[in-house]
C-alpha atoms as a PDB file:
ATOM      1  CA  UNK A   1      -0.770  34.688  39.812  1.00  0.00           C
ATOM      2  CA  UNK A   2      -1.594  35.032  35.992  1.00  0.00           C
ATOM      3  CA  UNK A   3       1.666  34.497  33.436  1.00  0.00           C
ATOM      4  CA  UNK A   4       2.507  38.340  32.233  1.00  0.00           C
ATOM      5  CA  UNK A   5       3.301  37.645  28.608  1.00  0.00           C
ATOM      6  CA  UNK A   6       6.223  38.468  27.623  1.00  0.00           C
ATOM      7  CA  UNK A   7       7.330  40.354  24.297  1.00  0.00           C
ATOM      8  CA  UNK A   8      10.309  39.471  22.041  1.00  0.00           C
ATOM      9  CA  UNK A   9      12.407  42.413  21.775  1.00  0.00           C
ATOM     10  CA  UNK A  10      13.606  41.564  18.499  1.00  0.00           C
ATOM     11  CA  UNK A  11       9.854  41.736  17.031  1.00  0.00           C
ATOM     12  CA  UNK A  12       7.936  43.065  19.631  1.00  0.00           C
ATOM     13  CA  UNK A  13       5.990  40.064  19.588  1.00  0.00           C
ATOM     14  CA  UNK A  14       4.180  38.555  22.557  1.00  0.00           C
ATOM     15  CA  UNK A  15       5.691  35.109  23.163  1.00  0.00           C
ATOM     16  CA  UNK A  16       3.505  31.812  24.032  1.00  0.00           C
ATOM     17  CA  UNK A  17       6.278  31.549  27.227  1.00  0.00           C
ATOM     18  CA  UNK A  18       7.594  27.903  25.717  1.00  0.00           C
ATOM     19  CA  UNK A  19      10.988  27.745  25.110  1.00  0.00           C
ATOM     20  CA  UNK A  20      13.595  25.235  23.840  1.00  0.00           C
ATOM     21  CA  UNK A  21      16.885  25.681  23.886  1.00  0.00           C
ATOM     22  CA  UNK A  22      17.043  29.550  24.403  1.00  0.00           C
ATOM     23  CA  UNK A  23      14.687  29.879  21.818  1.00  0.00           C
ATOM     24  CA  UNK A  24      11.207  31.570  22.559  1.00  0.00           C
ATOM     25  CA  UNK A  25       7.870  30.757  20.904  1.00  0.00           C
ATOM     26  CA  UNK A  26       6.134  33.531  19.190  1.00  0.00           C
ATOM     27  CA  UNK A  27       2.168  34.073  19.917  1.00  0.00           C
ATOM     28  CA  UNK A  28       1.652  35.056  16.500  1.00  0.00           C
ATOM     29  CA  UNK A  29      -1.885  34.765  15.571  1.00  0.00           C
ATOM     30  CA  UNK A  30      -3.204  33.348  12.385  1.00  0.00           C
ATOM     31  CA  UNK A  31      -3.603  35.146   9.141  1.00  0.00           C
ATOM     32  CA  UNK A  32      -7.491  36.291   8.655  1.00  0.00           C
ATOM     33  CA  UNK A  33      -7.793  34.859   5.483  1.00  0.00           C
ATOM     34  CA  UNK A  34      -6.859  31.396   6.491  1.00  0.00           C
ATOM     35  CA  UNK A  35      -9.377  31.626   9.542  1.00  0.00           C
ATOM     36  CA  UNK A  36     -12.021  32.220   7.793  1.00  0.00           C
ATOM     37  CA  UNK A  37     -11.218  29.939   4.781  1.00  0.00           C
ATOM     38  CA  UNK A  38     -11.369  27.398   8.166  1.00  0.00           C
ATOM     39  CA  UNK A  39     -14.755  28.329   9.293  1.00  0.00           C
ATOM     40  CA  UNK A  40     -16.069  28.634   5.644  1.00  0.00           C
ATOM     41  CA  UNK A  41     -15.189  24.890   5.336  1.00  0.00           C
ATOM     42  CA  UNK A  42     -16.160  23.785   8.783  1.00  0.00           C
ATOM     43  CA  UNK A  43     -19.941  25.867   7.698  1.00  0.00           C
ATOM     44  CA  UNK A  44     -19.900  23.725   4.098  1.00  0.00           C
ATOM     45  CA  UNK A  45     -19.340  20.678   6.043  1.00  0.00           C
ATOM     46  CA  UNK A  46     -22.571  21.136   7.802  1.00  0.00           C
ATOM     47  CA  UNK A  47     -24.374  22.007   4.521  1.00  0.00           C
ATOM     48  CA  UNK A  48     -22.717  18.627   2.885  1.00  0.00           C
ATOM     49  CA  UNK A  49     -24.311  17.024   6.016  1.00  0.00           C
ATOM     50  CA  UNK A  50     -27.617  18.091   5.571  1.00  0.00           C
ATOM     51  CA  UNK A  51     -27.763  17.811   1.456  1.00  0.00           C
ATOM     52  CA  UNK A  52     -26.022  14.105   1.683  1.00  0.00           C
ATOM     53  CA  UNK A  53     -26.560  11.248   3.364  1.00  0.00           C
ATOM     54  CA  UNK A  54     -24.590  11.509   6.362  1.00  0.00           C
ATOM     55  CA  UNK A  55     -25.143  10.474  10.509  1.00  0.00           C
ATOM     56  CA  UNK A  56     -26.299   7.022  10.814  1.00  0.00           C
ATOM     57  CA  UNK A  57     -28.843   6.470  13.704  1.00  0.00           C
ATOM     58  CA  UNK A  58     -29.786   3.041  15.049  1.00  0.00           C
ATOM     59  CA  UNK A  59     -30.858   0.943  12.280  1.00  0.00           C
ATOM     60  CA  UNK A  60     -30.502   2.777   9.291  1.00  0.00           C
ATOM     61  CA  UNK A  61     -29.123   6.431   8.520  1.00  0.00           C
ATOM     62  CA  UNK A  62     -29.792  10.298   7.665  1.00  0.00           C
ATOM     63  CA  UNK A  63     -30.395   9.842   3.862  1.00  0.00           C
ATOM     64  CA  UNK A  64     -30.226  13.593   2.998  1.00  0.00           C
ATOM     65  CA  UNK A  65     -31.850  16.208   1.357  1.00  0.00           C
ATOM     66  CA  UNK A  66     -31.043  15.196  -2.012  1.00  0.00           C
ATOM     67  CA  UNK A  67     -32.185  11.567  -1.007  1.00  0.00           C
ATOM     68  CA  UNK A  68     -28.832  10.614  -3.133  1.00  0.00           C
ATOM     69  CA  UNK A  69     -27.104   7.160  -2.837  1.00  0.00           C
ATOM     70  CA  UNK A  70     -23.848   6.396  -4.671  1.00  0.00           C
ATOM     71  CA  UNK A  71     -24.107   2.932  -4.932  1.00  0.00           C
ATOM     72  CA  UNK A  72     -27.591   2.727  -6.564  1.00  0.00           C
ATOM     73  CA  UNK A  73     -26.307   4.904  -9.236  1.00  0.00           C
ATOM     74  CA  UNK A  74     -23.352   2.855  -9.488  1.00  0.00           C
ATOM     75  CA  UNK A  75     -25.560  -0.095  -9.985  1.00  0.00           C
ATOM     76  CA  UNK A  76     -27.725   1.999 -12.902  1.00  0.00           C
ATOM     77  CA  UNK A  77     -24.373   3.098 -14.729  1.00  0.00           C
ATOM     78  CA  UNK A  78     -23.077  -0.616 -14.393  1.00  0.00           C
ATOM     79  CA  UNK A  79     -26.049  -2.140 -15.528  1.00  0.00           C
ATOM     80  CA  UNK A  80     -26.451   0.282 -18.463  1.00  0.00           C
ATOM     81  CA  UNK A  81     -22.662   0.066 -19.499  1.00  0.00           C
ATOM     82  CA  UNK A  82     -23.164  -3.862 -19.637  1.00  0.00           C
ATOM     83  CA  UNK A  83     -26.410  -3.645 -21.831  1.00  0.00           C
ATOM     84  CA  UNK A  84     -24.263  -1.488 -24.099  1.00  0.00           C
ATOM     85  CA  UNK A  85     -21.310  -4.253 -24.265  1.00  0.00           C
ATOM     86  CA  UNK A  86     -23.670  -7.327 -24.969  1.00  0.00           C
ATOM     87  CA  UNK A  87     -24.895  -5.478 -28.104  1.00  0.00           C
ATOM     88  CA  UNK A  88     -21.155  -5.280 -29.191  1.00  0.00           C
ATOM     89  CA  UNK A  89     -20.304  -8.986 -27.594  1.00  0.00           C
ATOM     90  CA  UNK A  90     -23.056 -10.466 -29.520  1.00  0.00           C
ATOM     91  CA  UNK A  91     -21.733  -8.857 -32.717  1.00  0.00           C
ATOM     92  CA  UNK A  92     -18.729 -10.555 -32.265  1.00  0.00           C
ATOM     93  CA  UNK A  93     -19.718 -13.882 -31.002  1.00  0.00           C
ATOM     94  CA  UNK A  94     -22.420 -13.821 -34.774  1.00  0.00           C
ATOM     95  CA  UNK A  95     -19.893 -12.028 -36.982  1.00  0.00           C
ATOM     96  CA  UNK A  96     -16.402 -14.164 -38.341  1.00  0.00           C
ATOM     97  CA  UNK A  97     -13.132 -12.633 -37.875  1.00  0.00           C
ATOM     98  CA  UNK A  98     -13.081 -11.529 -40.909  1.00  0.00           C
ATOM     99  CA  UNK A  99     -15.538  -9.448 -40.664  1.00  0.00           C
ATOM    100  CA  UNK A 100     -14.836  -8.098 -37.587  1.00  0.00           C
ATOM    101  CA  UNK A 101     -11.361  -7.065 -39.170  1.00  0.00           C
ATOM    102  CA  UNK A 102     -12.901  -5.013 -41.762  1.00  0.00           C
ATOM    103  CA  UNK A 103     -15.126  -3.018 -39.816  1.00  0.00           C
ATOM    104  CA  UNK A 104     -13.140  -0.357 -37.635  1.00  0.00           C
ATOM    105  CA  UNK A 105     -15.336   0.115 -35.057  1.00  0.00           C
ATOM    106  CA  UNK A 106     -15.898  -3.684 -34.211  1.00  0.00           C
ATOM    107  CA  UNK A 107     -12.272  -4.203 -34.200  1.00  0.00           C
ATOM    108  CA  UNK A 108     -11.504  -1.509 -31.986  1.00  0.00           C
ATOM    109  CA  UNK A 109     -13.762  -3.320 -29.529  1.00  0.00           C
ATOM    110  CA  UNK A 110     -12.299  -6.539 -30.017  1.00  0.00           C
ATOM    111  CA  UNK A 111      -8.872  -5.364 -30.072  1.00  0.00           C
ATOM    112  CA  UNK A 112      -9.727  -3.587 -26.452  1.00  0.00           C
ATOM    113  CA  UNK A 113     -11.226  -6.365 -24.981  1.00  0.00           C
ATOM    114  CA  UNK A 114      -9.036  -8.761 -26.221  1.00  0.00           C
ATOM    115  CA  UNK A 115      -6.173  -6.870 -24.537  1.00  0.00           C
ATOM    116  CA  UNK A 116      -7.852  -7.588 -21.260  1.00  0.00           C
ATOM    117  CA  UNK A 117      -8.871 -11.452 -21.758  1.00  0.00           C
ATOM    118  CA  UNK A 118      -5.154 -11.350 -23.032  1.00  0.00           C
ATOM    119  CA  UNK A 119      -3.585  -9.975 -19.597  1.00  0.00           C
ATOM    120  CA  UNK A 120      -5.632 -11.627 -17.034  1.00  0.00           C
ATOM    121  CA  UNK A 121      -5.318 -15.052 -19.259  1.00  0.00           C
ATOM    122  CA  UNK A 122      -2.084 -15.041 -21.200  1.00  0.00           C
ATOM    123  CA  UNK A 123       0.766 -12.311 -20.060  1.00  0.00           C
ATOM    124  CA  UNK A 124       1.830 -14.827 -16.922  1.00  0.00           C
ATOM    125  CA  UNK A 125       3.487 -16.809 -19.921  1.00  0.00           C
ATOM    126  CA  UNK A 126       3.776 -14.500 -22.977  1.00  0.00           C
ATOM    127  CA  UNK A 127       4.443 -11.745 -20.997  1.00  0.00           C
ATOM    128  CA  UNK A 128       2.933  -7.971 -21.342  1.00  0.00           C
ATOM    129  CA  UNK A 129       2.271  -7.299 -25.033  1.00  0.00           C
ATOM    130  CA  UNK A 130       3.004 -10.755 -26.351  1.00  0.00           C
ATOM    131  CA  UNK A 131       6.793  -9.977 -25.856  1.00  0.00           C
ATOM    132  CA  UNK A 132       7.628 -13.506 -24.455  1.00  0.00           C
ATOM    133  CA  UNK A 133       9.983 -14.572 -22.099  1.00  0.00           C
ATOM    134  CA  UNK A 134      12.184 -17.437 -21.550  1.00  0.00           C
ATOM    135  CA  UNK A 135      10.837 -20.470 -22.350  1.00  0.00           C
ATOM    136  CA  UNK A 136       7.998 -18.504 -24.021  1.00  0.00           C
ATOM    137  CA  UNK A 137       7.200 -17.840 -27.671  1.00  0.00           C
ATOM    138  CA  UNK A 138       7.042 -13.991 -28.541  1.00  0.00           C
ATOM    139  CA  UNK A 139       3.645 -13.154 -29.859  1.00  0.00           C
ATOM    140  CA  UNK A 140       4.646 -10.057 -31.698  1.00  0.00           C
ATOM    141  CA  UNK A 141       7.073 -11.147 -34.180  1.00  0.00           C
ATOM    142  CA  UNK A 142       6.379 -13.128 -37.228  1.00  0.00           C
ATOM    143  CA  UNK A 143       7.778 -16.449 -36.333  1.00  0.00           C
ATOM    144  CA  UNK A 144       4.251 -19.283 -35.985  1.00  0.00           C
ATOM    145  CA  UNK A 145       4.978 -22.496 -35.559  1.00  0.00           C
ATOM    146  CA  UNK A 146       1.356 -23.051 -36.534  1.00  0.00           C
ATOM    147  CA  UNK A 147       0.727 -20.206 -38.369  1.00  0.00           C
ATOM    148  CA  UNK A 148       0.118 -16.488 -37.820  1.00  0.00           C
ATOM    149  CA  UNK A 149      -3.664 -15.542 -39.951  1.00  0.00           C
ATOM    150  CA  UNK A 150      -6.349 -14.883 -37.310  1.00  0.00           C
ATOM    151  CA  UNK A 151      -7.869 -18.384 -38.282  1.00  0.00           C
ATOM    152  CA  UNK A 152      -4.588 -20.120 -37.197  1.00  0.00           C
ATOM    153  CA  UNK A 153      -4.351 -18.364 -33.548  1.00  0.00           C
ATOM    154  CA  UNK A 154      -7.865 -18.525 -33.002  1.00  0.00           C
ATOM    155  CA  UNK A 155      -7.400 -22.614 -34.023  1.00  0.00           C
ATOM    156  CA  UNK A 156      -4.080 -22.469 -31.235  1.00  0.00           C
ATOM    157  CA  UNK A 157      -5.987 -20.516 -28.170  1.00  0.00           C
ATOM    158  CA  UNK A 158      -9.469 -22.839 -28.576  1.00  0.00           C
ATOM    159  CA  UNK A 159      -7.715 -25.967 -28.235  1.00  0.00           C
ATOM    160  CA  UNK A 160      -4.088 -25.435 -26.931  1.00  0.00           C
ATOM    161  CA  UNK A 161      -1.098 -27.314 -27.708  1.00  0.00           C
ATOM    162  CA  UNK A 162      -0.407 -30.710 -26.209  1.00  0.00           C
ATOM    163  CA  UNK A 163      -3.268 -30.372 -23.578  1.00  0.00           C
ATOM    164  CA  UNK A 164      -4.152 -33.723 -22.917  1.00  0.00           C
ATOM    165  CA  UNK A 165      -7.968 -32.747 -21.535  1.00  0.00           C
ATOM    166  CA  UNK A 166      -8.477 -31.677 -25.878  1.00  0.00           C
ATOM    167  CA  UNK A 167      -8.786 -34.056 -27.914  1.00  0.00           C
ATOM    168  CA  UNK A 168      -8.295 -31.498 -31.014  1.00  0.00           C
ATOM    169  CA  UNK A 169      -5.589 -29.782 -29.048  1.00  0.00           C
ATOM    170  CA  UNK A 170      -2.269 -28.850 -31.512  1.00  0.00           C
ATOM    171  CA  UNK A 171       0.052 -32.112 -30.637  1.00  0.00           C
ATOM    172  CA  UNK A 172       3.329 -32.672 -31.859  1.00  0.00           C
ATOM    173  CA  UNK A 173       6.530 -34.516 -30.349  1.00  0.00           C
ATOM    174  CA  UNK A 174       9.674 -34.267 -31.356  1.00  0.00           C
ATOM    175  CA  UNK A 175      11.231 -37.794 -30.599  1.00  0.00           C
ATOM    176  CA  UNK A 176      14.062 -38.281 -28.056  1.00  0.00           C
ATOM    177  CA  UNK A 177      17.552 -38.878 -30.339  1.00  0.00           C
ATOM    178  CA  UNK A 178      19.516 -39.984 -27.173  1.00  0.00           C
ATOM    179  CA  UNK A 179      17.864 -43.153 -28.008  1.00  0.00           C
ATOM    180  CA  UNK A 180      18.516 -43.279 -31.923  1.00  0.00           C
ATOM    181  CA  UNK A 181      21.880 -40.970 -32.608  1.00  0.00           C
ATOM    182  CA  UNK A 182      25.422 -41.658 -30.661  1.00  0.00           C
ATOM    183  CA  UNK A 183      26.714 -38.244 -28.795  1.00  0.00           C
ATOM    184  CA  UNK A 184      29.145 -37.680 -31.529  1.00  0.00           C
ATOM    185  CA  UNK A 185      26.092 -37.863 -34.165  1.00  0.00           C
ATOM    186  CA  UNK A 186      24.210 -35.692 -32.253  1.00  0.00           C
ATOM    187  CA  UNK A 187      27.164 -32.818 -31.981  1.00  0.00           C
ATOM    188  CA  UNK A 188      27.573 -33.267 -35.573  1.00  0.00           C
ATOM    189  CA  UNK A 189      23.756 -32.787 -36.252  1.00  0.00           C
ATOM    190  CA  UNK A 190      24.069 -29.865 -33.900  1.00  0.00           C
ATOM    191  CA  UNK A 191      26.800 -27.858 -35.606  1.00  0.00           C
ATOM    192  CA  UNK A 192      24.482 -28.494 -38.995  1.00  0.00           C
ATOM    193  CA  UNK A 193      21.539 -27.118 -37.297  1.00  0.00           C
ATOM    194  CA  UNK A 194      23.498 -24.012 -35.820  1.00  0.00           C
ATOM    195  CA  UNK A 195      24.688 -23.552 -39.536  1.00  0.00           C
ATOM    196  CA  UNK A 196      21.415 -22.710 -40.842  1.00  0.00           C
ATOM    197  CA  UNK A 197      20.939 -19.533 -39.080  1.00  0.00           C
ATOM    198  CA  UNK A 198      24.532 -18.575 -39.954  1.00  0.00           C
ATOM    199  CA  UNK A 199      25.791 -19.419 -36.261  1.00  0.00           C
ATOM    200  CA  UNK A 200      29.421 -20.728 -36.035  1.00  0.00           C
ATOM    201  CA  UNK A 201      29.946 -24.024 -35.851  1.00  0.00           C
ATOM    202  CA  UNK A 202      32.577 -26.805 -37.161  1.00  0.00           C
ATOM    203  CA  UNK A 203      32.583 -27.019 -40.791  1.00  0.00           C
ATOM    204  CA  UNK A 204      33.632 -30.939 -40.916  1.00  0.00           C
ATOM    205  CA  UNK A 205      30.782 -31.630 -38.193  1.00  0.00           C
ATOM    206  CA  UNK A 206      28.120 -29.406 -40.315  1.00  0.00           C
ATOM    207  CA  UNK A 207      28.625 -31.241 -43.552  1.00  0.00           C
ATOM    208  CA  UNK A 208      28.539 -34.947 -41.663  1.00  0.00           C
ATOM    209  CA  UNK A 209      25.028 -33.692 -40.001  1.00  0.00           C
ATOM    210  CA  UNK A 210      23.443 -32.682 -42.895  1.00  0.00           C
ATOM    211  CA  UNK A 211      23.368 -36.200 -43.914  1.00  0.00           C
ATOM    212  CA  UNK A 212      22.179 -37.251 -40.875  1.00  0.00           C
ATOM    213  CA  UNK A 213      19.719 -34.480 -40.724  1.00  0.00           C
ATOM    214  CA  UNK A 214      18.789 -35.128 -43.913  1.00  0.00           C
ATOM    215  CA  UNK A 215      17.395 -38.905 -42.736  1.00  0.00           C
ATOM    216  CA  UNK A 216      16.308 -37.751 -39.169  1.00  0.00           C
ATOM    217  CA  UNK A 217      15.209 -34.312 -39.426  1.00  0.00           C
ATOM    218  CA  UNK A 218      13.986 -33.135 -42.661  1.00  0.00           C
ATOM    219  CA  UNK A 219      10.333 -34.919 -42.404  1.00  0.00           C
ATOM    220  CA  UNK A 220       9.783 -32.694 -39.994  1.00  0.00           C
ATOM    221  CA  UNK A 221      11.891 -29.684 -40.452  1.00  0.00           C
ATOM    222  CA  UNK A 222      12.046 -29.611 -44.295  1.00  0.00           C
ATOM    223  CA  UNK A 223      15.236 -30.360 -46.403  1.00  0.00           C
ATOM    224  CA  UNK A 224      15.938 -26.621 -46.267  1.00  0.00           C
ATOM    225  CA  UNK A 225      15.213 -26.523 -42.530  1.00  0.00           C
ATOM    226  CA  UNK A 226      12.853 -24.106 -42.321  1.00  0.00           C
ATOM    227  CA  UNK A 227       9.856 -26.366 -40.495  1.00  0.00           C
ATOM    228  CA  UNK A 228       6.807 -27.569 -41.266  1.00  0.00           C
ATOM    229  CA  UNK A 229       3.449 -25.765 -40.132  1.00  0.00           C
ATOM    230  CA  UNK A 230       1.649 -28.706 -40.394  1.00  0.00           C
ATOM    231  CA  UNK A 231       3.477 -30.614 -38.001  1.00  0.00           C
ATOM    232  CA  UNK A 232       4.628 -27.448 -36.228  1.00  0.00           C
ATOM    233  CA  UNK A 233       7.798 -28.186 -36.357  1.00  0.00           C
ATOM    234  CA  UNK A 234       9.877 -25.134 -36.007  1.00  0.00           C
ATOM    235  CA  UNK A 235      12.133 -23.393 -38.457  1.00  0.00           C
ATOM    236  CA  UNK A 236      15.688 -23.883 -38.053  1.00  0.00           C
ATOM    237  CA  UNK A 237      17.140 -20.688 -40.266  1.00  0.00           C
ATOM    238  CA  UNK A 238      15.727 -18.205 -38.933  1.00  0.00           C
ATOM    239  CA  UNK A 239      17.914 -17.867 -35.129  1.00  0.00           C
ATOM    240  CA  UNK A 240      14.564 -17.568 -32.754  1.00  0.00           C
ATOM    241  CA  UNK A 241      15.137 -20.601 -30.497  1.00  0.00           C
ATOM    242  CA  UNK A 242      13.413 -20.998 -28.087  1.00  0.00           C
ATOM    243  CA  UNK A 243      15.450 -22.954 -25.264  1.00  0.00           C
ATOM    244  CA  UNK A 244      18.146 -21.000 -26.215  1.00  0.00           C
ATOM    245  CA  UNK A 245      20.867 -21.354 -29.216  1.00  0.00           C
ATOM    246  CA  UNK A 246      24.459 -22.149 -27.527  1.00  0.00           C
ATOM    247  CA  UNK A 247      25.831 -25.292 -28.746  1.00  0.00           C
ATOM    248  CA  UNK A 248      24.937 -26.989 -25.964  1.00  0.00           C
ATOM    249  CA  UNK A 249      21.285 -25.729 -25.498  1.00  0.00           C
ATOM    250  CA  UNK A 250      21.022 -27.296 -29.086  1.00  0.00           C
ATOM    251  CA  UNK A 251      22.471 -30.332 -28.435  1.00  0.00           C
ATOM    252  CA  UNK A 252      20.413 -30.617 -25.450  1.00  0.00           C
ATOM    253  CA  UNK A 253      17.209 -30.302 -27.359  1.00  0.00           C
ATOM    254  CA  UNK A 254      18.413 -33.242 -30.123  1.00  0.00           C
ATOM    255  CA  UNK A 255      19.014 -35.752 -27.144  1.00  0.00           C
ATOM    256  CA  UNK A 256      16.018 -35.301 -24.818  1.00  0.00           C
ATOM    257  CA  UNK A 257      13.611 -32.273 -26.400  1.00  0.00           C
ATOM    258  CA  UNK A 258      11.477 -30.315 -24.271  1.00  0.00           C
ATOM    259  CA  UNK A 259       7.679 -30.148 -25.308  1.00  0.00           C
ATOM    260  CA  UNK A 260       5.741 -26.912 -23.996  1.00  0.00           C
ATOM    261  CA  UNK A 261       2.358 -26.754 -23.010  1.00  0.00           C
ATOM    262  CA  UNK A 262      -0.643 -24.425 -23.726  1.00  0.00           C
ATOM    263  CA  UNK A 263      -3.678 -24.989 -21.930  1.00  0.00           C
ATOM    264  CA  UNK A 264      -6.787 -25.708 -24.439  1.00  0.00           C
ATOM    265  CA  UNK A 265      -8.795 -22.079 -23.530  1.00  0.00           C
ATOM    266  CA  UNK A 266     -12.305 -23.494 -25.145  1.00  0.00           C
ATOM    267  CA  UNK A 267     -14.381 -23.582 -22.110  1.00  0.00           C
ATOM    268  CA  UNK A 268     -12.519 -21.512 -19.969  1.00  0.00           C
ATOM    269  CA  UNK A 269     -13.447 -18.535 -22.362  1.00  0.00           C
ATOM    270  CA  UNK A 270     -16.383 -17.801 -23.806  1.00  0.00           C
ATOM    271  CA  UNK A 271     -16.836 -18.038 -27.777  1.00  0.00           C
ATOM    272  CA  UNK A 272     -16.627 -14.168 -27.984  1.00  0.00           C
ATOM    273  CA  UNK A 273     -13.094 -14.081 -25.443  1.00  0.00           C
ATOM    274  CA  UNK A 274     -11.654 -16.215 -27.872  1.00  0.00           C
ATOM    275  CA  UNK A 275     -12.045 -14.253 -31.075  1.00  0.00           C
ATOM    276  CA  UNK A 276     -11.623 -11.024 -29.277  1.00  0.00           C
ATOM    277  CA  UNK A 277      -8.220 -12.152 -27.664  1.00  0.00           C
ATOM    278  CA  UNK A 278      -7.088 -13.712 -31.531  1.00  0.00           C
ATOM    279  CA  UNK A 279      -7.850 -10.200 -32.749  1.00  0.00           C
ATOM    280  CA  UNK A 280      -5.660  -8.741 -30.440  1.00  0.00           C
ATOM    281  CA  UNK A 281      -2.450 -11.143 -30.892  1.00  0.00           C
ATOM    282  CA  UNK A 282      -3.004 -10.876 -34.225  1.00  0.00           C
ATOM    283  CA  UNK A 283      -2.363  -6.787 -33.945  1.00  0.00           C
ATOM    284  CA  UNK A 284       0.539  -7.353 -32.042  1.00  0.00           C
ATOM    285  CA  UNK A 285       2.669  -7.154 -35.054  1.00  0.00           C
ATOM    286  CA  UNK A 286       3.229 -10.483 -35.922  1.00  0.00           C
ATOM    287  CA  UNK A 287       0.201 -11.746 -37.346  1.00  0.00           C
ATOM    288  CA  UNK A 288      -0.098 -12.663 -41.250  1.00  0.00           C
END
């Protein structure tokens, strides 16, 4: 015997006869302007089907009435946007970084692409933006230990710094004064070095380092402290360390210094990767 449906007799509303938990299920039918908003999409489906490739039969598939295929036009665009960047690639492999400075457009370019070479190459060390990180020089502020013009970092990413696999790679050691300087000398040359930057440190200590900074250090460093590009030995006044400035970090890096590594990038990147990615450190904000 058919269901009689029933009818809420708070609405009047003929119920779907489910109910959970005393509550009843109204049969209320859909609005008319949502069922045929549902047709008229089910209907442009079908037209999308017929205008676009679409069903696939055995070996191959329906290519549509519009015979259109994504990825050959893909393929055009790619092919047409790459023919556009080797004209602007081959500007900047023929033109010096001078000139690519000075013209606006070029640099724009460079600046862009260098920002790419400069993220997939670089930021796992330097971090995003050249900010650095522990153990890692910032690239935006105006402290070089081999100097900031665009000449001078382009110089630093060809050929690295203490890469063994270049011969013209940027070396230079700082020697290992556990072997040369007692552990009282080396406190004492500590406190001097901490006194450059205005850091606290034992008067009495400072003045008997300077001496021996003076006959250890300042070949290197400079009588004043404040390095030597050539040798790219770092300045000392300025309170950017780089394995950190506590007494002890200091003292740690007299005895038994630790000598970081940048991989040589000539060969890894073409000629126009490198200038473009020395363009773009040297807009960080640091450059000279």
């Amino acid at each position: 015997m058919a269901h009689e449906a029933e009818r809420d007799p708070v609405t009047g509303q003929q119920t779907t006869g489910h109910e959970w938990d005393g509550i009843k299920e109204l049969n209320t039918p859909l609005p008319r302007w949502w069922v045929y908003l549902f047709w008229a999409t089910i209907a442009w489906s079908v037209v999308w089907w017929i205008l676009y490739p679409s069903w696939p039969w055995l070996t191959t598939y329906y290519p549509g009435l519009l015979g259109s295929n994504q990825r050959l036009e893909f393929a055009e665009r790619w092919q047409a946007a790459e023919a556009e960047r080797a004209a602007w690639l081959d500007r900047i492999r023929e033109s010096g970084l001078a000139e690519i400075s000075a013209d606006p457009e070029l640099f724009t370019f460079a600046s862009r692409g260098g920002e790419v070479v400069f993220k997939e190459n670089c930021a796992a060390c330097h971090g995003l933006g050249g900010a650095g990180q522990r153990n890692y020089p910032s690239l935006a502020d105006d402290d070089w230990l081999w100097g900031g013009k665009l000449e001078d970092i382009l110089l630093t990413v060809r050929h690295g710094i203490r890469d063994p696999s270049d011969p013209d790679t940027r070396e230079s050691r700082m020697p290992a004064f556990a072997d040369l300087l007692t552990p009282e000398e080396i406190a004492d040359v500590a406190s001097y070095v901490l006194s450059l930057s205005g850091q606290a440190s034992d008067p009495e200590a400072a003045r008997r380092g300077a001496a021996l900074f003076a006959e250890q250090c300042a070949a290197c460093h400079g009588d004043d402290g404040r390095g030597i590009r050539e040798v790219g030995a770092p300045d000392l006044t300025d309170a950017i360390w780089l394995y950190g400035s506590s007494p002890e970090a200091v003292r740690a890096q007299i005895a038994d210094p630790r000598h970081g590594v940048m991989p040589a990038w000539a060969g890894r990147l073409s000629e126009e990767a490198l200038k473009m990615v020395a363009i773009y450190v040297h807009a960080l904000g640091g450059g000279e």
